[in-house]
Protein backbone atom coordinates (compact mmCIF):
# COMPACT_ATOMS: atom_id res chain seq x y z
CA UNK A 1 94.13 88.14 117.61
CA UNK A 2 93.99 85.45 119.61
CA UNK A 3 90.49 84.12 121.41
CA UNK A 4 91.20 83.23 125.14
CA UNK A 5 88.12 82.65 127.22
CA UNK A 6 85.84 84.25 125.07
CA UNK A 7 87.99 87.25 125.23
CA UNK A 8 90.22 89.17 122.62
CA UNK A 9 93.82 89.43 122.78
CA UNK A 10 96.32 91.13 121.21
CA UNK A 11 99.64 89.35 119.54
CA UNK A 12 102.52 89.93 121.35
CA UNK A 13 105.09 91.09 119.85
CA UNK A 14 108.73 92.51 120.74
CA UNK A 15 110.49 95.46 119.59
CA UNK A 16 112.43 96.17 117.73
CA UNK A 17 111.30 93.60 115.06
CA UNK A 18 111.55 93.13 111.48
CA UNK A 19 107.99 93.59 109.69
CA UNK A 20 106.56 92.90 106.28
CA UNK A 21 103.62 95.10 105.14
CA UNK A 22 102.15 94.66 101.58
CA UNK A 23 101.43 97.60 99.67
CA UNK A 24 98.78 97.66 96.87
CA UNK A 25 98.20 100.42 94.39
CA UNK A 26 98.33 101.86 90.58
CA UNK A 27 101.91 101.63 89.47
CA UNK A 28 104.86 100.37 90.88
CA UNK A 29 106.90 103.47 90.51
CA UNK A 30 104.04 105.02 92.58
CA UNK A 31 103.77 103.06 95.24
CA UNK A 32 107.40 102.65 95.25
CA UNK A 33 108.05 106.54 95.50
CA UNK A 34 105.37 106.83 97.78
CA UNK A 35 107.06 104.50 100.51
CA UNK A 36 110.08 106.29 100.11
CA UNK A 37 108.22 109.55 101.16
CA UNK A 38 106.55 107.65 103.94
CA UNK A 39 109.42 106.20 105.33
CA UNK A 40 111.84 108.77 104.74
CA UNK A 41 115.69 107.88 105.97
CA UNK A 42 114.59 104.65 107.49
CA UNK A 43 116.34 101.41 105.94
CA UNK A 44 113.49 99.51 103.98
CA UNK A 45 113.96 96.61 101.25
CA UNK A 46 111.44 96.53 98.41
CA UNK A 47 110.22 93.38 96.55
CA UNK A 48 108.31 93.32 93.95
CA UNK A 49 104.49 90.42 94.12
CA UNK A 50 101.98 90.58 91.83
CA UNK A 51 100.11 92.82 89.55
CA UNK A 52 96.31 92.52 88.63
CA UNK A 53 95.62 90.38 85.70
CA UNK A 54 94.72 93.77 84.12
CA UNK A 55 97.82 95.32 85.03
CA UNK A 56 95.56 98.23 86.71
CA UNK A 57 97.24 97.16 90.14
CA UNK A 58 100.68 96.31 91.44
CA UNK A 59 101.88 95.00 95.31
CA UNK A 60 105.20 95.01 96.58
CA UNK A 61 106.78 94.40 99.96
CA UNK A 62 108.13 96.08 101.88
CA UNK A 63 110.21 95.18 104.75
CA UNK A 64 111.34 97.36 107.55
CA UNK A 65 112.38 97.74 110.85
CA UNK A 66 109.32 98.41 113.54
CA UNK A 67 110.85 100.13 116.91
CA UNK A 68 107.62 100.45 118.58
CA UNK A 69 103.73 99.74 117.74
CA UNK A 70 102.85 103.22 117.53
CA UNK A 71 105.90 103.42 114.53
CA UNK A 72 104.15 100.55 112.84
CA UNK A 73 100.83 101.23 113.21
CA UNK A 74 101.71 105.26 111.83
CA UNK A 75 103.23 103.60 108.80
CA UNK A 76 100.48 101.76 108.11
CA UNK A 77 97.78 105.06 108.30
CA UNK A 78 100.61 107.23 106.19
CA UNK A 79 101.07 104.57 103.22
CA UNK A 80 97.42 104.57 103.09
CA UNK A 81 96.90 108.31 103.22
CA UNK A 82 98.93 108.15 99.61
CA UNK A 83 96.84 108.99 96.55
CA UNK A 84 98.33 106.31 95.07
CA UNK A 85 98.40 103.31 97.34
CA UNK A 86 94.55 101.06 97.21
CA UNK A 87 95.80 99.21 100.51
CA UNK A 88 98.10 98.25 102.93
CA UNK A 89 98.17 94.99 104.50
């Protein structure tokens, strides 16, 4: 957000727009299976980031196609209803 005057803003942004969430949970074939539930038929590319230094937690991105905020913001609240996912950034 942006600070105009004292005031909040939102960012603008256009749709449709590429957009890069980072997913954080226990396993990689989790969180991996549990974005493919979230997202369903949408097209989505997965790349693996970093793991804890224990190994107890794994992030990937993913990167997907927004068509509207409410879209974005709903995949955001569904990857982080997943048992399996920590966070979603």
């Amino acid at each position: 957000m942006k600070i105009i005057g004292g005031c909040q803003t939102k960012p603008e942004i256009d749709y449709p727009c590429q957009w890069l969430f980072k997913v954080i949970g226990s396993g990689c074939q989790e969180v991996e299976a549990a974005i493919k539930e979230v997202v369903g038929d949408a097209s989505f590319k997965i790349t693996p980031s970093k793991a804890s230094s224990g190994g107890k937690y794994h992030s990937v991105n993913l990167e997907m196609e927004v068509t509207s905020e409410e879209y974005r913001l709903a995949i955001y609240r569904n990857l982080g209803a997943c048992a399996s996912i920590k966070v979603v950034l």
